[in-house]
PDB file of N, CA and C in Angstrom:
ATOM      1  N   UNK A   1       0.841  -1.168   0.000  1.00  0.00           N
ATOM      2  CA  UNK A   1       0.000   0.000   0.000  1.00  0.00           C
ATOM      3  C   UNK A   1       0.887   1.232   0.000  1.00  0.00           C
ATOM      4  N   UNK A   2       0.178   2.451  -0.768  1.00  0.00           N
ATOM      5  CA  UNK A   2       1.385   3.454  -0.773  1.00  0.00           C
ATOM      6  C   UNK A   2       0.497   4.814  -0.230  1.00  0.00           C
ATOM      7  N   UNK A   3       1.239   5.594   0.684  1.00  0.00           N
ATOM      8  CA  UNK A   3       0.367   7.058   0.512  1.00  0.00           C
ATOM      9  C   UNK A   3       1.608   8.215   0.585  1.00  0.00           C
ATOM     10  N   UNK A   4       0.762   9.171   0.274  1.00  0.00           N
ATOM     11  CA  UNK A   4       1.664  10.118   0.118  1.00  0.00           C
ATOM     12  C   UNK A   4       1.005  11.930   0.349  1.00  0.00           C
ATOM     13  N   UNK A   5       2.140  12.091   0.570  1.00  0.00           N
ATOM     14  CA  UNK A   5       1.595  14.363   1.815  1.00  0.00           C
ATOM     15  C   UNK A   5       2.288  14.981   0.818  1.00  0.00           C
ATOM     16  N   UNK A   6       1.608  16.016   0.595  1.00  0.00           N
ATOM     17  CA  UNK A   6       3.146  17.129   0.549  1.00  0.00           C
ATOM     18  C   UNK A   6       3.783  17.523   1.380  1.00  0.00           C
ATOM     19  N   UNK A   7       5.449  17.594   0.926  1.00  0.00           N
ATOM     20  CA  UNK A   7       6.354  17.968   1.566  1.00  0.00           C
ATOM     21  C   UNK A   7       6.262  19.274   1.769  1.00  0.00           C
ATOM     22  N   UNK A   8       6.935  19.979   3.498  1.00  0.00           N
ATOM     23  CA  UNK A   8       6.915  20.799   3.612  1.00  0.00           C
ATOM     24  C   UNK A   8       7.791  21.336   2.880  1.00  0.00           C
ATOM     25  N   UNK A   9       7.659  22.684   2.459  1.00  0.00           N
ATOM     26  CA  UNK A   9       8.631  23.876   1.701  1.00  0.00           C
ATOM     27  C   UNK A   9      10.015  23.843   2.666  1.00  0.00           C
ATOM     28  N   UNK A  10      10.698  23.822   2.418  1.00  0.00           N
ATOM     29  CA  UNK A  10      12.223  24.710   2.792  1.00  0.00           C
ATOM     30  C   UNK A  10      13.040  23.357   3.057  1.00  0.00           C
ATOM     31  N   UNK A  11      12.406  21.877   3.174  1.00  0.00           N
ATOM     32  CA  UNK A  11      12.934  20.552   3.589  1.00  0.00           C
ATOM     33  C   UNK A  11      13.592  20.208   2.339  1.00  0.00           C
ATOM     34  N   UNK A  12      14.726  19.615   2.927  1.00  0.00           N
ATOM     35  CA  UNK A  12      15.551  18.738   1.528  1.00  0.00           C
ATOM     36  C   UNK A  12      14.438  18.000   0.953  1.00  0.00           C
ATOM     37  N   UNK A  13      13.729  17.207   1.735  1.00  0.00           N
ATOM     38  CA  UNK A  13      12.639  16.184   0.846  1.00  0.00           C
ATOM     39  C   UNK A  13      11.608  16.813  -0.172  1.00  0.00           C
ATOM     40  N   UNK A  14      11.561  18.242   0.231  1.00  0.00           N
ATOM     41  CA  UNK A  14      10.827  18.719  -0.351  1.00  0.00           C
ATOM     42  C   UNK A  14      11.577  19.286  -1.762  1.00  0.00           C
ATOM     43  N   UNK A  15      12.417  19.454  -1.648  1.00  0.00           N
ATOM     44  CA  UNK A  15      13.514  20.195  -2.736  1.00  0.00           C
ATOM     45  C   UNK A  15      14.053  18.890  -3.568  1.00  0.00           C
ATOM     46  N   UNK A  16      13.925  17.515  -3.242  1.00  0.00           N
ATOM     47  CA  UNK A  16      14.192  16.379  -3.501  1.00  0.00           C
ATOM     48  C   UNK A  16      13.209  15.548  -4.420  1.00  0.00           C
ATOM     49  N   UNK A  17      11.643  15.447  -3.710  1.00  0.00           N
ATOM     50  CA  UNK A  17      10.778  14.830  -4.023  1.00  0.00           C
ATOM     51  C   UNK A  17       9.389  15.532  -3.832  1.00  0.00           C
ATOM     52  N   UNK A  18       8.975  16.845  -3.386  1.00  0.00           N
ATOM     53  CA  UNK A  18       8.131  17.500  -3.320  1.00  0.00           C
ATOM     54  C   UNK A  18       7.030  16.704  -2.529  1.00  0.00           C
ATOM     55  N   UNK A  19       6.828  15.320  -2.428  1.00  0.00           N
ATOM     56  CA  UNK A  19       6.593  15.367  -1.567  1.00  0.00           C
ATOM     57  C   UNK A  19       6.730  14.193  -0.217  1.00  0.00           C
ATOM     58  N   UNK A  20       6.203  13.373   0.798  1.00  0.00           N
ATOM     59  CA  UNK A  20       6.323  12.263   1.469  1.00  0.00           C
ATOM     60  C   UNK A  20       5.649  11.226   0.972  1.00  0.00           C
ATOM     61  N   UNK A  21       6.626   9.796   1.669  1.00  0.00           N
ATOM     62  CA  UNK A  21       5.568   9.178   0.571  1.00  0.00           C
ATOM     63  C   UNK A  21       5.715   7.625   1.506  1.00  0.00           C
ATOM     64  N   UNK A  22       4.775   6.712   1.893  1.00  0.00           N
ATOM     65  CA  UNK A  22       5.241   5.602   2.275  1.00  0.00           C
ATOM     66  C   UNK A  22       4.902   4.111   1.366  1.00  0.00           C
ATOM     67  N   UNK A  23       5.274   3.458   1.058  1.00  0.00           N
ATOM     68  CA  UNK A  23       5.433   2.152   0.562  1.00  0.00           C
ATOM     69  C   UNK A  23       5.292   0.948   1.623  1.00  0.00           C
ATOM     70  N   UNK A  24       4.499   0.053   2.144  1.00  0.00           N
ATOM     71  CA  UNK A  24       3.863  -0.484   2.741  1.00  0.00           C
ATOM     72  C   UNK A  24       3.681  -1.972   2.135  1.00  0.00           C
ATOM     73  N   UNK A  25       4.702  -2.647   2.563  1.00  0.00           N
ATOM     74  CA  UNK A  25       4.036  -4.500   2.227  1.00  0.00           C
ATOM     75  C   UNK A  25       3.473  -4.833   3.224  1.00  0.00           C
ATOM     76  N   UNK A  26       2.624  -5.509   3.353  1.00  0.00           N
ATOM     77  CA  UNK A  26       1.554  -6.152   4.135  1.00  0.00           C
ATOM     78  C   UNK A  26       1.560  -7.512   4.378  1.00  0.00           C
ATOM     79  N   UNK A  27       1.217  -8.256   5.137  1.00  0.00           N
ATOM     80  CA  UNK A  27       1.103  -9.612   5.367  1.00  0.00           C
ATOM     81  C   UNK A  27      -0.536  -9.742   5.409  1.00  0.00           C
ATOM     82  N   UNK A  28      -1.944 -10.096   4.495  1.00  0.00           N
ATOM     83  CA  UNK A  28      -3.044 -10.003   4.365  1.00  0.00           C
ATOM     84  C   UNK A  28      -3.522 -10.834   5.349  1.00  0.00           C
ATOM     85  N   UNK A  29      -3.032 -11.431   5.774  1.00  0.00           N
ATOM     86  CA  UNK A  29      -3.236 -12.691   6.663  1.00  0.00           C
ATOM     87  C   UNK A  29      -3.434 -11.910   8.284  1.00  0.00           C
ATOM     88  N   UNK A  30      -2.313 -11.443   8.716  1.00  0.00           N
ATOM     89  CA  UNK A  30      -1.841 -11.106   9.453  1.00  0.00           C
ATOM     90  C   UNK A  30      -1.934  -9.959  10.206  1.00  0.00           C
ATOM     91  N   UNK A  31      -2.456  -8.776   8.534  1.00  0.00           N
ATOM     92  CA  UNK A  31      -2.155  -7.512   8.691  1.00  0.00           C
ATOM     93  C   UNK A  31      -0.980  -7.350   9.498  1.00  0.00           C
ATOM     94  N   UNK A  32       0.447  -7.472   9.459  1.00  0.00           N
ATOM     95  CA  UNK A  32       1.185  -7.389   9.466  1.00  0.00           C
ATOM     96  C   UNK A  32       2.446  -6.232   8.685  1.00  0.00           C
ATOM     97  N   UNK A  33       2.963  -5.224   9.002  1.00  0.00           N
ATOM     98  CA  UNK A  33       3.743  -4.794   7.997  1.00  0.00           C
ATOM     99  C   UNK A  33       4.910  -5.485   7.853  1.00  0.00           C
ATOM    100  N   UNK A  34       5.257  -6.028   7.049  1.00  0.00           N
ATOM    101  CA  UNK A  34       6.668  -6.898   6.871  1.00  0.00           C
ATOM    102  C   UNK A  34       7.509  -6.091   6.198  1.00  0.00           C
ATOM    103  N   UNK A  35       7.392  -5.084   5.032  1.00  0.00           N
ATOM    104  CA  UNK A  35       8.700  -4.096   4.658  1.00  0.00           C
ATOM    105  C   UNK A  35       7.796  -2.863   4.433  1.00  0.00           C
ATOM    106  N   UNK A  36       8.491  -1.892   4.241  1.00  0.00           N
ATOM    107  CA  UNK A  36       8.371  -0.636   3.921  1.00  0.00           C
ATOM    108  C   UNK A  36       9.132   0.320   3.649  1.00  0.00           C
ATOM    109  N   UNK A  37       9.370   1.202   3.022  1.00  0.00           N
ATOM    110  CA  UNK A  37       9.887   1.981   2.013  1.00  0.00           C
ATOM    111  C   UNK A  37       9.337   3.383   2.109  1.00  0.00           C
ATOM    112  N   UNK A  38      10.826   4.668   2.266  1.00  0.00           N
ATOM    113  CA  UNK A  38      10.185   5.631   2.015  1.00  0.00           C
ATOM    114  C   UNK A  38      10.905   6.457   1.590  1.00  0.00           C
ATOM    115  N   UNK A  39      10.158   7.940   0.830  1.00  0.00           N
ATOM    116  CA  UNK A  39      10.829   9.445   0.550  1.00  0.00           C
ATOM    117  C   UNK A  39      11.862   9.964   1.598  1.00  0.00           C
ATOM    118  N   UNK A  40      12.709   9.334   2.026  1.00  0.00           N
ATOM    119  CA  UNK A  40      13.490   9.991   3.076  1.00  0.00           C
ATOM    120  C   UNK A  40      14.632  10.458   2.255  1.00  0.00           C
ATOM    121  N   UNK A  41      15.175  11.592   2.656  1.00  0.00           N
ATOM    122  CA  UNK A  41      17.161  12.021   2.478  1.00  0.00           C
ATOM    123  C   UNK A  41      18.072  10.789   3.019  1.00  0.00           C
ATOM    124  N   UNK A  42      17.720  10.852   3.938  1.00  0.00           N
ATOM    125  CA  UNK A  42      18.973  10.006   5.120  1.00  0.00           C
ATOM    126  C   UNK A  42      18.589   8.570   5.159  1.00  0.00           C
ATOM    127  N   UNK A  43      19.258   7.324   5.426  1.00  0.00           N
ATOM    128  CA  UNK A  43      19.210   6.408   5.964  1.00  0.00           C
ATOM    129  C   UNK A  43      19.385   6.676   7.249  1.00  0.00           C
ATOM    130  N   UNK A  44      19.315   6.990   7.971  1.00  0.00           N
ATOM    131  CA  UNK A  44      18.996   6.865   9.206  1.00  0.00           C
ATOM    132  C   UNK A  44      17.592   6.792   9.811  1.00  0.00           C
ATOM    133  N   UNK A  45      16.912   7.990   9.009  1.00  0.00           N
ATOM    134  CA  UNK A  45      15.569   7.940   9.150  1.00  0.00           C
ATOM    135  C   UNK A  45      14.338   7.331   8.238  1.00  0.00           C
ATOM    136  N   UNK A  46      15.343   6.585   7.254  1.00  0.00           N
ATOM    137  CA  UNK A  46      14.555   5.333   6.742  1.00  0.00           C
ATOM    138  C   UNK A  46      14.336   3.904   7.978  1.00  0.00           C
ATOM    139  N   UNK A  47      15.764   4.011   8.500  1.00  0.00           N
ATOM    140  CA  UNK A  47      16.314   3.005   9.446  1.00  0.00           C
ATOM    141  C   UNK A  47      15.229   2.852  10.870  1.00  0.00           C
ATOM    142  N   UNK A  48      15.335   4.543  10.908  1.00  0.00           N
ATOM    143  CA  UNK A  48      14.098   4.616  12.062  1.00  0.00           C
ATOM    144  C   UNK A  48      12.353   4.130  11.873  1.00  0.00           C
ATOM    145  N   UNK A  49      12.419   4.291  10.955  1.00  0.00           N
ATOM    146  CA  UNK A  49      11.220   4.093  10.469  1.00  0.00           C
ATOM    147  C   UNK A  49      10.649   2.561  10.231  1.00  0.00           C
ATOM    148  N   UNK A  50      11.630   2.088   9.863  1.00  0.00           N
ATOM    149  CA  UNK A  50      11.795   0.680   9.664  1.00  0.00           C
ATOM    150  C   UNK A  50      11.686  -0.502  10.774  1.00  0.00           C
ATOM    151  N   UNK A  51      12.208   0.405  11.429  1.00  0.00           N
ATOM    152  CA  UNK A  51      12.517   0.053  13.151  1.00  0.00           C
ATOM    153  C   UNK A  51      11.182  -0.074  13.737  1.00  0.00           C
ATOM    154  N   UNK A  52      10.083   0.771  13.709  1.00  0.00           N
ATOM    155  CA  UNK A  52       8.790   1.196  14.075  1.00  0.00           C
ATOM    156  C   UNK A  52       7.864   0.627  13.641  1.00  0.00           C
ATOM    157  N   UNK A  53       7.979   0.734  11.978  1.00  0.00           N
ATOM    158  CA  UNK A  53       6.956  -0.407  11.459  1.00  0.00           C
ATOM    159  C   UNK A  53       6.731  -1.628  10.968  1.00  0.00           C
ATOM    160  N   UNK A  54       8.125  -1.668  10.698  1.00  0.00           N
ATOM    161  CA  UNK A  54       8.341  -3.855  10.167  1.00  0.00           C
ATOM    162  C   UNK A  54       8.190  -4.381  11.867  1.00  0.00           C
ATOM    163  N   UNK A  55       7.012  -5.332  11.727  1.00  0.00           N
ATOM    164  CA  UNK A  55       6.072  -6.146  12.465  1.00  0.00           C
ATOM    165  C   UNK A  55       5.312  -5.904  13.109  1.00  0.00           C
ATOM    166  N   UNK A  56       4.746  -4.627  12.755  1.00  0.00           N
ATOM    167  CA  UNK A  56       3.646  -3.819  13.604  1.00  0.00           C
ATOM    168  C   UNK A  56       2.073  -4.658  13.201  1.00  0.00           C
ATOM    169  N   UNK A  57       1.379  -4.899  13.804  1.00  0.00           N
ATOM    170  CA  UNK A  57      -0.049  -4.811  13.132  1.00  0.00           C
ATOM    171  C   UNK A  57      -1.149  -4.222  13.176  1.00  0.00           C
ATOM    172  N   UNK A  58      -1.394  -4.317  12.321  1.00  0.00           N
ATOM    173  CA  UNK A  58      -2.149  -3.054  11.813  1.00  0.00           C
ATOM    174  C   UNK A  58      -3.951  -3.074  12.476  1.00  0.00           C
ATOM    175  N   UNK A  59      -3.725  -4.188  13.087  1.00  0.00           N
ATOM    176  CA  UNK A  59      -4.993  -4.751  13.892  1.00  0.00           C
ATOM    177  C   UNK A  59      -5.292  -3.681  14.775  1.00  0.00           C
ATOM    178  N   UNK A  60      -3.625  -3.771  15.710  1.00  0.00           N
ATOM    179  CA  UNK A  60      -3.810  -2.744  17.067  1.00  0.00           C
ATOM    180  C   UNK A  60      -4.329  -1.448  16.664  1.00  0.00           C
ATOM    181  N   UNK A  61      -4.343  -0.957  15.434  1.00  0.00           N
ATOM    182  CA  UNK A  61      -4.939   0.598  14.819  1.00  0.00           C
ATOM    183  C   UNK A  61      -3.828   1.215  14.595  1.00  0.00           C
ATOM    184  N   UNK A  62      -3.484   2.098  13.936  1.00  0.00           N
ATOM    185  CA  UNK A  62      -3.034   3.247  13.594  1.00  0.00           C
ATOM    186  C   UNK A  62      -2.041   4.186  14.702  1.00  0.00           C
ATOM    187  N   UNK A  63      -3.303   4.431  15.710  1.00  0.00           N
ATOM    188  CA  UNK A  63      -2.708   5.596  16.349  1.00  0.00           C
ATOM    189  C   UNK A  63      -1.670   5.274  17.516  1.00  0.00           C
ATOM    190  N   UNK A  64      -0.978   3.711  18.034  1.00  0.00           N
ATOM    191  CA  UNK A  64      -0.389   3.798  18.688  1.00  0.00           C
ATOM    192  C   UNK A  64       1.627   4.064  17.907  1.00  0.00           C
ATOM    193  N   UNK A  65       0.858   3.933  16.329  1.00  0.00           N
ATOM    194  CA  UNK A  65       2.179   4.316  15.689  1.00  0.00           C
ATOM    195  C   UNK A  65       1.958   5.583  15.248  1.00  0.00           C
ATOM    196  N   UNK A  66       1.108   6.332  15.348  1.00  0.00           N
ATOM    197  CA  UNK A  66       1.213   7.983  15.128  1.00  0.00           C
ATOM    198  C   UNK A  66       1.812   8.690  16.198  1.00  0.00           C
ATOM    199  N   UNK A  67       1.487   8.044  17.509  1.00  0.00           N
ATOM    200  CA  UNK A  67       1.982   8.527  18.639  1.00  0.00           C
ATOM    201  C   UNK A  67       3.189   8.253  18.874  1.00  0.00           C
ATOM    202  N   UNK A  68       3.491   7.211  18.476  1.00  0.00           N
ATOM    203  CA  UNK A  68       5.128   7.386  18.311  1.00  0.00           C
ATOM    204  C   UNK A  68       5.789   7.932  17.202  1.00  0.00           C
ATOM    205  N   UNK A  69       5.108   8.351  16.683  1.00  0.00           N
ATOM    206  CA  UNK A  69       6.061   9.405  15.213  1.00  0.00           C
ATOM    207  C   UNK A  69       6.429  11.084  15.995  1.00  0.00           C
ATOM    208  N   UNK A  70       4.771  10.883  16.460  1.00  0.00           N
ATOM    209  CA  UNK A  70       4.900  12.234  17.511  1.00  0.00           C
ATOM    210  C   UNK A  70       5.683  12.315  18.792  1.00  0.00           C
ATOM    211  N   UNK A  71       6.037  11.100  19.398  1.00  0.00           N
ATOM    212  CA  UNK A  71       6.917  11.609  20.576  1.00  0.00           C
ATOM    213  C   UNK A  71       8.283  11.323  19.936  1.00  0.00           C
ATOM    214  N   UNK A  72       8.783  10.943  18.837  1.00  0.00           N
ATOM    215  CA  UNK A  72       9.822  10.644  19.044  1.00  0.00           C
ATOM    216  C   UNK A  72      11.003  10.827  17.335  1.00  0.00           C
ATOM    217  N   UNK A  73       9.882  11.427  16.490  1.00  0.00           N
ATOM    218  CA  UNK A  73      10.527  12.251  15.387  1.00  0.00           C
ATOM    219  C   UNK A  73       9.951  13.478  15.216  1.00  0.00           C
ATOM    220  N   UNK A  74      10.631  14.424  15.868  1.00  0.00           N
ATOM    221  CA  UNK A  74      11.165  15.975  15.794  1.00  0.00           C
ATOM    222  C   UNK A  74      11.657  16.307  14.194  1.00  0.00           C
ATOM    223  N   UNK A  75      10.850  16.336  13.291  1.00  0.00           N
ATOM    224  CA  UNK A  75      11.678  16.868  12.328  1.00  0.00           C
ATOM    225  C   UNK A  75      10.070  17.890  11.412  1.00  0.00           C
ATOM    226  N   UNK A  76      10.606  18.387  10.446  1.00  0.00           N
ATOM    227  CA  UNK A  76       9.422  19.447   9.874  1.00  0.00           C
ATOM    228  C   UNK A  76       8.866  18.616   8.969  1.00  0.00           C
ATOM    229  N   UNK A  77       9.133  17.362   8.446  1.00  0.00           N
ATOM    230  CA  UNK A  77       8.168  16.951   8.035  1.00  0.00           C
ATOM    231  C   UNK A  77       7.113  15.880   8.376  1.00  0.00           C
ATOM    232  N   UNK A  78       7.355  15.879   9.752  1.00  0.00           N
ATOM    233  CA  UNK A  78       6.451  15.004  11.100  1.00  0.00           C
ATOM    234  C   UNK A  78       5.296  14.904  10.467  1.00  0.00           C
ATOM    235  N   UNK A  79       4.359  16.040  10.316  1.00  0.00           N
ATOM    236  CA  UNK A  79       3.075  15.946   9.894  1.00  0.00           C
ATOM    237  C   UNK A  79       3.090  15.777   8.317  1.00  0.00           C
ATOM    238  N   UNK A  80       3.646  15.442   7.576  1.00  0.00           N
ATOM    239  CA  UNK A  80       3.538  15.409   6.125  1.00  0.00           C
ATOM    240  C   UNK A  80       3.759  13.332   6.483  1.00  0.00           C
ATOM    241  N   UNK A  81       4.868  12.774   7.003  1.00  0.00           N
ATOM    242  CA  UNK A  81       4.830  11.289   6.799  1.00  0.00           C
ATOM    243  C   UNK A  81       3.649  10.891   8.190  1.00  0.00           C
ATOM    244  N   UNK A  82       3.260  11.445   8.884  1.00  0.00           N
ATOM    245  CA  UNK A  82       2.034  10.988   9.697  1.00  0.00           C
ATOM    246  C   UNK A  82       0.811  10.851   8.704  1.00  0.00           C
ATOM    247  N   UNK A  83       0.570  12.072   7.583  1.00  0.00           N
ATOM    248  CA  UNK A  83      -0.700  11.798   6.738  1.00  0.00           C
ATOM    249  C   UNK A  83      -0.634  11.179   5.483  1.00  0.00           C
ATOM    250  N   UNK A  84       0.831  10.364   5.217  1.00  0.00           N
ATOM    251  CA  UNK A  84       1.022   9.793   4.270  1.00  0.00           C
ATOM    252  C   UNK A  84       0.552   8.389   5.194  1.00  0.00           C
ATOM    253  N   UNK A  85       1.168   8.151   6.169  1.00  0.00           N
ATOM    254  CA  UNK A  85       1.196   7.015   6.873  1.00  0.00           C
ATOM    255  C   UNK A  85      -0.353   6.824   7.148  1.00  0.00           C
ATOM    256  N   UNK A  86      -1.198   7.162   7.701  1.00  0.00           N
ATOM    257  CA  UNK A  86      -2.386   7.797   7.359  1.00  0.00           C
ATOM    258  C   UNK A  86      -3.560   6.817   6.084  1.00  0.00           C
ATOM    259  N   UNK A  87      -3.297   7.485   5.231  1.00  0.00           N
ATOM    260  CA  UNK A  87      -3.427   7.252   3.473  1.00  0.00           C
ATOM    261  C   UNK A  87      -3.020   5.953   3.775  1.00  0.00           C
ATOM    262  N   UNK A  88      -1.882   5.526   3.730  1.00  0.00           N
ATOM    263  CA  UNK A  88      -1.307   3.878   3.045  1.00  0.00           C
ATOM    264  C   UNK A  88      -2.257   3.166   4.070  1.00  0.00           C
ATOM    265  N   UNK A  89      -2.803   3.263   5.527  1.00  0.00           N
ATOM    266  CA  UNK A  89      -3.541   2.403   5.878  1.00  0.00           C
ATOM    267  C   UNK A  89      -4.730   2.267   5.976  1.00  0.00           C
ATOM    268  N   UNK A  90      -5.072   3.717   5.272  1.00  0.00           N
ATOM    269  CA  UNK A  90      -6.836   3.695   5.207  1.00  0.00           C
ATOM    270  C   UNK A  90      -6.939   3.061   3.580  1.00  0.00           C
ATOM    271  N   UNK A  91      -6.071   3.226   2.600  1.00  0.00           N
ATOM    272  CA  UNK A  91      -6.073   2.468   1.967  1.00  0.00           C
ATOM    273  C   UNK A  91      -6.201   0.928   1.641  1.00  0.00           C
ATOM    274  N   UNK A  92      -5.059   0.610   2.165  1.00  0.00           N
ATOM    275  CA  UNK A  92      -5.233  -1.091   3.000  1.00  0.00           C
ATOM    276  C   UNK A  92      -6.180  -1.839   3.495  1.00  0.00           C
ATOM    277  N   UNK A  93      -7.375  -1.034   4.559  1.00  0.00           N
ATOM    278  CA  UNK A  93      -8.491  -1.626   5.152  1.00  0.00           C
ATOM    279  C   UNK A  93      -9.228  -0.982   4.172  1.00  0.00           C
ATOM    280  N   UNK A  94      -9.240  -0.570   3.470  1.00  0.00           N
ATOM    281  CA  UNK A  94     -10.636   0.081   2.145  1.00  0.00           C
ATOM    282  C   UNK A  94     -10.395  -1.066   1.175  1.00  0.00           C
ATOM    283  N   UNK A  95      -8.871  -1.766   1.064  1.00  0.00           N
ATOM    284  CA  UNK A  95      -9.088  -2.902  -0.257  1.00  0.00           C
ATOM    285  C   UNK A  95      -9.251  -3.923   0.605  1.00  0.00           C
ATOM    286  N   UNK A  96      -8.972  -4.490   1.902  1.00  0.00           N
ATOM    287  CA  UNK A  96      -9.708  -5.624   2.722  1.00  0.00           C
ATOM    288  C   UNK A  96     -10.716  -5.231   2.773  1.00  0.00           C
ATOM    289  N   UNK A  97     -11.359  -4.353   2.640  1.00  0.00           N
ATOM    290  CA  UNK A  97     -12.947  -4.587   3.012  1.00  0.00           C
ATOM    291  C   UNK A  97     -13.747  -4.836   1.332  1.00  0.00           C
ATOM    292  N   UNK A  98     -13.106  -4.046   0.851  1.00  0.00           N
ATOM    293  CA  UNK A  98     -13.428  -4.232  -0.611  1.00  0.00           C
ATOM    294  C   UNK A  98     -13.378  -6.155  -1.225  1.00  0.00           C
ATOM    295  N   UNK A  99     -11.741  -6.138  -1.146  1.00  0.00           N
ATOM    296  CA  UNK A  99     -12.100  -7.604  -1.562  1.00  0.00           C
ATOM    297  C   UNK A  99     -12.980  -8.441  -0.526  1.00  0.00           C
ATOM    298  N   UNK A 100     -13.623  -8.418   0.888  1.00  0.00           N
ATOM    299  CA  UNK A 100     -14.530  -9.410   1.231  1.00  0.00           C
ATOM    300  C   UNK A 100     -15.515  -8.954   0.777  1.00  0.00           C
ATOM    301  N   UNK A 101     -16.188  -7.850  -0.030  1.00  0.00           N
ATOM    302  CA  UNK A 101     -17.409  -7.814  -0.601  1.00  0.00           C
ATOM    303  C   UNK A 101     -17.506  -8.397  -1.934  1.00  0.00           C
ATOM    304  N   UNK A 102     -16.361  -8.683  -2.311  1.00  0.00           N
ATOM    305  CA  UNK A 102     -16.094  -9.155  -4.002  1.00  0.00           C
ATOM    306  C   UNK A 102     -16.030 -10.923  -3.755  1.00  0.00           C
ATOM    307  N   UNK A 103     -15.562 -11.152  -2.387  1.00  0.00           N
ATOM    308  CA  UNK A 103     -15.641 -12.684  -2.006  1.00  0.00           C
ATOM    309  C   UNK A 103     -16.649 -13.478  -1.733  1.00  0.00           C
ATOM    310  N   UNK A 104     -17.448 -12.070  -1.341  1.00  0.00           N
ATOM    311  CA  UNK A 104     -18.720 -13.005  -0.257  1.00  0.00           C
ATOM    312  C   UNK A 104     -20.313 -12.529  -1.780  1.00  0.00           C
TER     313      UNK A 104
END
């Protein structure tokens, strides 16, 4: 699943890729995130990120990984990968719900 913000103005990412963006493999089974991928400058804060969401599930909801974006990445484009992050999983439960109406 992929979503994506605009980048804030004056950010390398923004001068880079205009805007945030996340890439999201899934385990359907599981709801599981197993990899993910993103618009970052740095490996480090791909690294962090990676750290946070490979084996999260997506069962527990959303917001106990928004809340950790918020206590614990300080950077200006906080709120641009929170509403990308956002997007890629309202996406996700819109095509699980979709394909059990196409199943059943």
């Amino acid at each position: 699943m992929t979503g994506y913000a605009k980048a804030p103005q004056g950010t390398a990412m923004h001068e880079v890729y205009k805007h945030a963006g996340i890439v999201l493999e899934i385990n359907f089974t599981s709801h599981e995130i197993i990899r993910a991928d993103f618009t970052f400058i740095t490996d480090l804060t791909k690294e962090f990120f990676e750290r946070i969401l490979i084996g999260y599930s997506l069962k527990d909801g959303v917001e106990p990984l928004l809340e950790m974006i918020k206590r614990h990445y300080f950077a200006p484009s906080q709120q641009a990968i929170i509403v990308a992050l956002q997007a890629a999983v309202q996406r996700y439960w819109d095509n699980i719900s979709n394909t059990k109406e196409i199943e059943e």
